[in-house]
Protein backbone atom coordinates (compact mmCIF):
# COMPACT_ATOMS: atom_id res chain seq x y z
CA UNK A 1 -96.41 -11.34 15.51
CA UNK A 2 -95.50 -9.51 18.70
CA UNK A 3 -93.62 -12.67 19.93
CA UNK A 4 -91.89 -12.69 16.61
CA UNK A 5 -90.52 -9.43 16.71
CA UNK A 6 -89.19 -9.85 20.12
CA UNK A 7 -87.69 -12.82 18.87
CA UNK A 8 -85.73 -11.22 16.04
CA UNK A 9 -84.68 -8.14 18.11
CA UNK A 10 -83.04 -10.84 20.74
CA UNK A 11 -81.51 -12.42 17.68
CA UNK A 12 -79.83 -9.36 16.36
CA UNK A 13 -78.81 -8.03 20.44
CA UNK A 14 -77.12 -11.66 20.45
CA UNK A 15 -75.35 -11.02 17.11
CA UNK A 16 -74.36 -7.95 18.55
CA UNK A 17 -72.77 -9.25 21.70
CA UNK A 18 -71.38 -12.12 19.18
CA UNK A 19 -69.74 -9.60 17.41
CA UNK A 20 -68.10 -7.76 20.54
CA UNK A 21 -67.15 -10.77 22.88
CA UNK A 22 -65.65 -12.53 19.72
CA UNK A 23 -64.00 -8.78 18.50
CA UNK A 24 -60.61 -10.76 20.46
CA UNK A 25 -60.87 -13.65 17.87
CA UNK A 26 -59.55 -11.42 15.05
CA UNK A 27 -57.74 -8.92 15.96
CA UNK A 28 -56.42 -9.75 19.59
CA UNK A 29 -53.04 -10.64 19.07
CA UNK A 30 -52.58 -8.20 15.83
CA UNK A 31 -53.62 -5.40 19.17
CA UNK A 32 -50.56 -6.96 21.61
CA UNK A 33 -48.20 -7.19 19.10
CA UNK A 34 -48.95 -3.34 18.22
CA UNK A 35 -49.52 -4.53 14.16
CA UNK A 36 -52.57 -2.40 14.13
CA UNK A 37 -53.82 0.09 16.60
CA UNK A 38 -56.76 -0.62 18.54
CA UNK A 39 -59.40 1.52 16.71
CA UNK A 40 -57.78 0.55 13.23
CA UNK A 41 -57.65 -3.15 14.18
CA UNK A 42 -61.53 -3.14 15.33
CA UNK A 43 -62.72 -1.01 12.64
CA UNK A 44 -60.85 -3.66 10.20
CA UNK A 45 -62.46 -6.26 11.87
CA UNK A 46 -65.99 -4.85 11.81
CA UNK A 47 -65.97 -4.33 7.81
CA UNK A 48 -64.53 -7.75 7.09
CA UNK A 49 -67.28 -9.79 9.24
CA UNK A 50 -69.85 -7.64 7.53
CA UNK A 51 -68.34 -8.97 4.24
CA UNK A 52 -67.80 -12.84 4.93
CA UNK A 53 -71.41 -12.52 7.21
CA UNK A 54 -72.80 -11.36 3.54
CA UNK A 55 -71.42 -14.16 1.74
CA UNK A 56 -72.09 -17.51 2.91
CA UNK A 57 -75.36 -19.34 4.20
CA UNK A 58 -74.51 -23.11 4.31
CA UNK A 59 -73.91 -22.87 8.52
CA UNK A 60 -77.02 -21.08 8.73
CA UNK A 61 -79.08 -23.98 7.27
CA UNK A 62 -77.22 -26.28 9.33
CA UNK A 63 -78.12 -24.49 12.38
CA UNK A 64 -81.85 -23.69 11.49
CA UNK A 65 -82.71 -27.71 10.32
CA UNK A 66 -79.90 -30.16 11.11
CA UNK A 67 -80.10 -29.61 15.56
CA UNK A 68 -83.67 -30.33 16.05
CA UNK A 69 -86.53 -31.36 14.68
CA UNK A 70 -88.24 -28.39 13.08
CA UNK A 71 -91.53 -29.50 13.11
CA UNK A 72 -92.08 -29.29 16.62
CA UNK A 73 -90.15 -25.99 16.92
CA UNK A 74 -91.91 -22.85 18.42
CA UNK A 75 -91.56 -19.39 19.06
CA UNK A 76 -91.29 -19.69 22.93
CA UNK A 77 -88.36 -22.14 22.19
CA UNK A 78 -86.20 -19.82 19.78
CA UNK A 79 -86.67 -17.01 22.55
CA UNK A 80 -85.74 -18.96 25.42
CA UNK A 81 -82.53 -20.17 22.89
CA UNK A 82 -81.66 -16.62 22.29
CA UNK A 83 -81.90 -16.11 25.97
CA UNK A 84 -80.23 -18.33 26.76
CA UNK A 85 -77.36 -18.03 24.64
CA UNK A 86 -76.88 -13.96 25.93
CA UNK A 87 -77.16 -14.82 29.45
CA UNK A 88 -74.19 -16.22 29.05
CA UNK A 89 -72.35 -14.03 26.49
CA UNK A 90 -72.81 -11.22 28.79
CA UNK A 91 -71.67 -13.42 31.74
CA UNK A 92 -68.47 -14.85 30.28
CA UNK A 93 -67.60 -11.37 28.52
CA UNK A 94 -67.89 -9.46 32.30
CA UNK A 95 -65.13 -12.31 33.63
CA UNK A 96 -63.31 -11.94 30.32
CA UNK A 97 -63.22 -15.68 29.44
CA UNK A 98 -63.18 -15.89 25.65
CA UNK A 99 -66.16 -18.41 25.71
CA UNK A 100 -67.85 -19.57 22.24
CA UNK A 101 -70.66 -17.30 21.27
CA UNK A 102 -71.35 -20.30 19.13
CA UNK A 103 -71.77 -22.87 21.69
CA UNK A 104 -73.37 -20.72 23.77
CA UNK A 105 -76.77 -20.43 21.27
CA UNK A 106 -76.29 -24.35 20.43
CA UNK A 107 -76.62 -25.07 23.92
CA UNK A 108 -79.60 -22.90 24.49
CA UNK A 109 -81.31 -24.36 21.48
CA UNK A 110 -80.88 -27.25 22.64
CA UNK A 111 -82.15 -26.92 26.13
CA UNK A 112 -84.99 -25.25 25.22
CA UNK A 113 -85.74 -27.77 22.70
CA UNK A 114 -85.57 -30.43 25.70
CA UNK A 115 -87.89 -28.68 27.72
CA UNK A 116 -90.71 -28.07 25.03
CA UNK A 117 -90.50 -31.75 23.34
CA UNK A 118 -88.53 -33.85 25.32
CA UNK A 119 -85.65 -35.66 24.32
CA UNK A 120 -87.21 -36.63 21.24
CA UNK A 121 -86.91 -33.01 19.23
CA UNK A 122 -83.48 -32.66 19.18
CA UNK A 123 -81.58 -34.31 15.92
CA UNK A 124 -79.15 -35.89 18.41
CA UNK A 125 -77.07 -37.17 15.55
CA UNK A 126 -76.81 -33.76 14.30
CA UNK A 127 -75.54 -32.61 17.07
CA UNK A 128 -72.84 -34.65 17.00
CA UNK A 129 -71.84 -34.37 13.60
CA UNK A 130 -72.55 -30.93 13.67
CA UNK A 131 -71.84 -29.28 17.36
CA UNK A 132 -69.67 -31.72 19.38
CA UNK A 133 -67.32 -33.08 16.38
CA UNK A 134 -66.56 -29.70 15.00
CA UNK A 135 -66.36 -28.38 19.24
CA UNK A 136 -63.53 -30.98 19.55
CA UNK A 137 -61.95 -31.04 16.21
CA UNK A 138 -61.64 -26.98 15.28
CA UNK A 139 -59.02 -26.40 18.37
CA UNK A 140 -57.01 -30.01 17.65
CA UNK A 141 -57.04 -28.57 14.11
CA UNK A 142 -55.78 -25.21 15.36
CA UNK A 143 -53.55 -25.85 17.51
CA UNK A 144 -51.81 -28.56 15.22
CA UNK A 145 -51.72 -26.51 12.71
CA UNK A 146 -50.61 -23.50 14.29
CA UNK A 147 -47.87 -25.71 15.65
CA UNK A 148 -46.44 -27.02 12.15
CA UNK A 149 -46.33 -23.14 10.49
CA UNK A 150 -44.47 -21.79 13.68
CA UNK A 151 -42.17 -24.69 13.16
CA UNK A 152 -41.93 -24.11 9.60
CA UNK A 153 -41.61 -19.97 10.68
CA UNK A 154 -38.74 -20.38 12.53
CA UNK A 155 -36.98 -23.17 10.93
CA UNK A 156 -37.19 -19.93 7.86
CA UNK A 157 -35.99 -17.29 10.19
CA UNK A 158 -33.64 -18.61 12.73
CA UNK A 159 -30.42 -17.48 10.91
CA UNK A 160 -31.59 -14.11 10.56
CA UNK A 161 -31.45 -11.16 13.41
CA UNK A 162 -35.07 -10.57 15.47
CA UNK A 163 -35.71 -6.98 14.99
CA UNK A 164 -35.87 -7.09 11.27
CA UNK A 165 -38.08 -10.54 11.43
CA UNK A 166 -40.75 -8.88 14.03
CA UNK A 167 -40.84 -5.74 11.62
CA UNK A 168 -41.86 -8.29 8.52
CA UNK A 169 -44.50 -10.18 10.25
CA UNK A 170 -45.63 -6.82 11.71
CA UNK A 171 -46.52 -5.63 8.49
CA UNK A 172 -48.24 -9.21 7.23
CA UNK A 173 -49.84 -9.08 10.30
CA UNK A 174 -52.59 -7.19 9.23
CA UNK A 175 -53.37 -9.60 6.30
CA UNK A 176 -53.79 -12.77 8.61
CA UNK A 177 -56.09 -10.63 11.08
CA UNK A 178 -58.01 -9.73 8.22
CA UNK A 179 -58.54 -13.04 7.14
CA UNK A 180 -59.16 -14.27 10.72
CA UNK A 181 -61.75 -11.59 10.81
CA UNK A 182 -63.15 -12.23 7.18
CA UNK A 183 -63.70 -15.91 8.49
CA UNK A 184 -65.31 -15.32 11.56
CA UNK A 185 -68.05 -12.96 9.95
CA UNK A 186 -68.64 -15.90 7.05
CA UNK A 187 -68.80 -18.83 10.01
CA UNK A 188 -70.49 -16.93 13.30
CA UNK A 189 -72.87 -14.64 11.66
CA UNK A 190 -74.82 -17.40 9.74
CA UNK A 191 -75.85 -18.64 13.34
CA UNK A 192 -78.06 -15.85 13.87
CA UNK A 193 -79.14 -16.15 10.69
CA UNK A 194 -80.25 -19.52 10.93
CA UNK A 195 -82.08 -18.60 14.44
CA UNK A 196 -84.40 -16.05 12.89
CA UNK A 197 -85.24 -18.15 9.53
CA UNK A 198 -86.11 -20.96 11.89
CA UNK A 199 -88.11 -18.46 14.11
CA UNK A 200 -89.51 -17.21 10.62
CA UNK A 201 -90.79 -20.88 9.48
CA UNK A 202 -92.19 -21.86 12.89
CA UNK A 203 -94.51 -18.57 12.68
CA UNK A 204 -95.69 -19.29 8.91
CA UNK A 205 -94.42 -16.33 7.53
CA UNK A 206 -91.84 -18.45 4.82
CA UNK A 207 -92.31 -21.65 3.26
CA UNK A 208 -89.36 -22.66 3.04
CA UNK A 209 -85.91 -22.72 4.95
CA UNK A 210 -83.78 -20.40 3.14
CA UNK A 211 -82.60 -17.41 3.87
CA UNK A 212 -84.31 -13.99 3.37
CA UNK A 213 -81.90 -11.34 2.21
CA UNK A 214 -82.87 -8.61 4.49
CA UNK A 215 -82.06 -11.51 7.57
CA UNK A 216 -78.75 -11.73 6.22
CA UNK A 217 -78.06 -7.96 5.83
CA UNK A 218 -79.71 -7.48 9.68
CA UNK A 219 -77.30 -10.41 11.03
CA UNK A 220 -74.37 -9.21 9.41
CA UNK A 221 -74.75 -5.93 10.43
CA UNK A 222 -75.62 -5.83 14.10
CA UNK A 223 -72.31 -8.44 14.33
CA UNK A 224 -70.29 -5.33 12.37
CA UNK A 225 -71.27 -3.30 15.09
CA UNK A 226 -70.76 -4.84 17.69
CA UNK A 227 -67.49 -5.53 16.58
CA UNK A 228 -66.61 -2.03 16.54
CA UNK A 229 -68.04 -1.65 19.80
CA UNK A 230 -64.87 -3.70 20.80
CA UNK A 231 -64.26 -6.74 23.40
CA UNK A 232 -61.32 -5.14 25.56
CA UNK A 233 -61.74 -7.63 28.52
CA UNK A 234 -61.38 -10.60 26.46
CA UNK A 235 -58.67 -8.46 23.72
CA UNK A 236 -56.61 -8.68 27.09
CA UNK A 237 -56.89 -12.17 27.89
CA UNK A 238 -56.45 -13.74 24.49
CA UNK A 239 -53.57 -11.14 23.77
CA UNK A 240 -51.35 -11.30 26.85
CA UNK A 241 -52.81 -13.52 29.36
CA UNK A 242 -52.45 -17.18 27.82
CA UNK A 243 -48.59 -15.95 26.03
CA UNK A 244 -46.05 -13.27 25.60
CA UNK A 245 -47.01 -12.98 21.79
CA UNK A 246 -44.17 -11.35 18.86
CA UNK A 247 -45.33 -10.58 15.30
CA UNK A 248 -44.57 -13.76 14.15
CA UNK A 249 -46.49 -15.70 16.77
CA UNK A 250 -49.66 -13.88 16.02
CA UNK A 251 -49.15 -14.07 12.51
CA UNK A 252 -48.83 -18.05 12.38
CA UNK A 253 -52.09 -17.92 15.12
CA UNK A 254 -54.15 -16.38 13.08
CA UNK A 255 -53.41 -17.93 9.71
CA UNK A 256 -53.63 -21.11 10.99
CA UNK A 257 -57.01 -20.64 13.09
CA UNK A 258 -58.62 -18.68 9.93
CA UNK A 259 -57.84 -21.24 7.40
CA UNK A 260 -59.55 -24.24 9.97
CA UNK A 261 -62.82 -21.82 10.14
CA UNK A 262 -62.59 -21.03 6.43
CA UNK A 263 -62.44 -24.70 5.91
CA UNK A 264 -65.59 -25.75 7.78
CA UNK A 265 -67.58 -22.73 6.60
CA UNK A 266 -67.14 -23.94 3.11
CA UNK A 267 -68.88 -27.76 4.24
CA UNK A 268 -71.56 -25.93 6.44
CA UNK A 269 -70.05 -26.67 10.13
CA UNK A 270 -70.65 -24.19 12.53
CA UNK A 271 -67.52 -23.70 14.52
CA UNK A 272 -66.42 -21.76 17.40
CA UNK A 273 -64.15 -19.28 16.37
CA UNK A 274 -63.15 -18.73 19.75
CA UNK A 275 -61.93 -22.06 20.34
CA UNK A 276 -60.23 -22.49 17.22
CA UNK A 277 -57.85 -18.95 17.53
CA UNK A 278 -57.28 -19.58 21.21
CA UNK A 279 -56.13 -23.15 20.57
CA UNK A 280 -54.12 -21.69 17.78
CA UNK A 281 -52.25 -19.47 19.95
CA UNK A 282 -51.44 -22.30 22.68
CA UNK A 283 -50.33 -23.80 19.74
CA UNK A 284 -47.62 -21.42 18.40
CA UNK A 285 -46.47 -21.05 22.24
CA UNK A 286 -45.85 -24.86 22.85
CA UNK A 287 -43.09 -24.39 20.08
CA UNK A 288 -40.75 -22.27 22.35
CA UNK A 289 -41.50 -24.57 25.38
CA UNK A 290 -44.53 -25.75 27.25
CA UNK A 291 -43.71 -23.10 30.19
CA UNK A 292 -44.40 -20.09 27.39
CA UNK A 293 -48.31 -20.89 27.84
CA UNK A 294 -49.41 -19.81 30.70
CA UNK A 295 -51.67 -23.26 31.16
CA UNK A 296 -53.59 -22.01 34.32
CA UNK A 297 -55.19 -19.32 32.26
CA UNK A 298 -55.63 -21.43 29.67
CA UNK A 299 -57.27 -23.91 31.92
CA UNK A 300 -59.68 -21.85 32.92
CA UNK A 301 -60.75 -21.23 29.64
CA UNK A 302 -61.54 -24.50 28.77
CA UNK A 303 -63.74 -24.73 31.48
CA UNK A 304 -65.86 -22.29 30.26
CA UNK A 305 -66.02 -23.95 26.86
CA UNK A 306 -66.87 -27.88 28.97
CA UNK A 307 -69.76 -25.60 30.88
CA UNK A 308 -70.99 -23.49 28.17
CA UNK A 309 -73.09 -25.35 26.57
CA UNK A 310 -74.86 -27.08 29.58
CA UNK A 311 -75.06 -23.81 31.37
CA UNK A 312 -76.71 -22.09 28.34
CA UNK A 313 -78.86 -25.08 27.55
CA UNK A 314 -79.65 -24.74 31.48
CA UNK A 315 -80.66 -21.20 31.79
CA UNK A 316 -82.92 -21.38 28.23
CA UNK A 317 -84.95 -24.46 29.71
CA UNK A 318 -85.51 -22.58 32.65
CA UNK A 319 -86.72 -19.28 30.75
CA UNK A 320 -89.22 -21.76 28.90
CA UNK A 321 -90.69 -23.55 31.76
CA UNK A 322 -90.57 -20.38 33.62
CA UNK A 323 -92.55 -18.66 30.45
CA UNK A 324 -95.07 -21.34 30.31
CA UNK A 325 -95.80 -21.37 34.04
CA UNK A 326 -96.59 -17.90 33.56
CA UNK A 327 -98.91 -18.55 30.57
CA UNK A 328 -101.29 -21.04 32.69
CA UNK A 329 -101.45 -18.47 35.57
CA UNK A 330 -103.10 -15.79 33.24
């Protein structure tokens, strides 16, 4: 029981640090473009994950039975996931590379799976349908689509003088931030969930894998608050760093990156939010010219999406060898 309680604190410290490295996913670009102050825009931000966290549980049950075999999962292995997975977090969020919360607790569930069970306990085709395909296709999907409503954007505006077009998107900015942020809550928060109901059926204490209601109410609001607690590193990076962003640019980002997450929350696949926005706004850059996006930056982050999951998957098998060595010496 002690073990179990650890286990869900870790869960709700990750959903915490979820909800502050991934603040930049919803309201980064609403922040540079000076749509919504920074206090407003995180405050925003932090009531509408609460509210999509609250509504949705089909990612959860992905997470919790369709990556490894449940059966064979134990305690030990959802801690040294969860450890795994904020290692990192905190790691990525200190440099300020927008990294995927999201891949980060895949990866260490993953690991830790391989070093309890071998090879064998992880749903392998799961993961593909469920981690690698969505990992791939959410920033193709953003950044094409984020592409085709700029186009469309400016093929609407391009007669008409800047000023008054930046002070109309301004004001619709804080509608597609919101619905960024709405999206996020329904899609990332249902991770954690699934962690702790999986952590819940390997201890006995539900018969079933669904979702308690007080798990869902914990998840969704340790991810509020850390949401307010802010992500300024990575609100920089996202916001200036990869592109010079105007209303309009955010506006199209967002949109286009909330409707891909909004669209595989509703069939249950967990995406990274972080991928999906930032591909989104190398997306709406590309349409001025490929120079706008600053590609070095942008190069970097993608190397912390290639390494996050084998680093987190890395550091949780090491916590559970390193926890079970310590078992057979007392």
């Amino acid at each position: 029981m002690v073990l179990l309680i650890a286990i869900v604190i870790t869960a709700l410290v990750f959903d915490y640090t979820n909800g502050f490295h991934d603040t930049a996913n919803a309201i980064a670009t609403s922040v540079s473009t000076r749509a919504l102050s920074p206090r407003v825009a995180v405050f925003m931000a932090a009531g509408l994950n609460l509210l999509g966290a609250l509504l949705y549980t089909g990612v959860a049950k992905t997470v919790g039975e369709g990556l490894v075999n449940t059966d064979l999962v134990t305690l030990p292995v959802v801690m040294s996931a969860l450890i795994g997975a904020v290692v990192w977090n905190f790691t990525t969020w200190y440099f300020g590379i927008p990294s995927s919360s999201s891949q980060a607790l895949f990866g260490g569930l993953i690991g830790a799976m391989i070093a309890s069970a071998g090879v064998d306990g992880v749903i392998w085709g799961g993961v593909l349908e469920k981690v690698i395909l969505p990992m791939i296709g959410s920033p193709v999907l953003g950044f094409v689509g984020a592409w085709v409503l700029m186009t469309a954007l400016i093929w609407m505006v391009h007669k008409r003088q800047q000023a008054p077009v930046n002070k109309w998107f301004r004001r619709l900015q804080p509608i597609s931030a919101g619905f960024m942020a709405f999206s996020h809550g329904a899609n990332d928060a249902q991770k954690t969930m699934g962690i702790i109901t999986l952590a819940l059926f390997a201890s006995g204490q539900i018969d079933a894998f669904e979702i308690p209601l007080w798990v869902k109410i914990a998840c969704a609001l340790a991810m509020a608050i850390g949401t307010y607690s802010g992500g300024w590193r990575i609100i920089h990076t996202l916001g200036s760093k990869v592109i010079k962003l105007d209303p309009i640019h955010g506006f199209a980002a967002e949109t286009a990156a909330a409707s891909v997450i909004q669209l595989a929350t509703h069939f249950g696949f967990p995406v990274s939010t972080t991928h999906t926005i930032t591909a989104a706004i190398m997306g709406v850059g590309s349409t001025q010219r490929l120079s706008a996006v600053r590609w070095g930056v942008a190069g970097n982050i993608v190397t912390a999406w290639v390494l996050t999951l084998p680093a987190a998957g890395l550091v949780a098998a090491g916590c559970y060898l390193a926890g079970q060595a310590l078992r057979s010496l007392f």
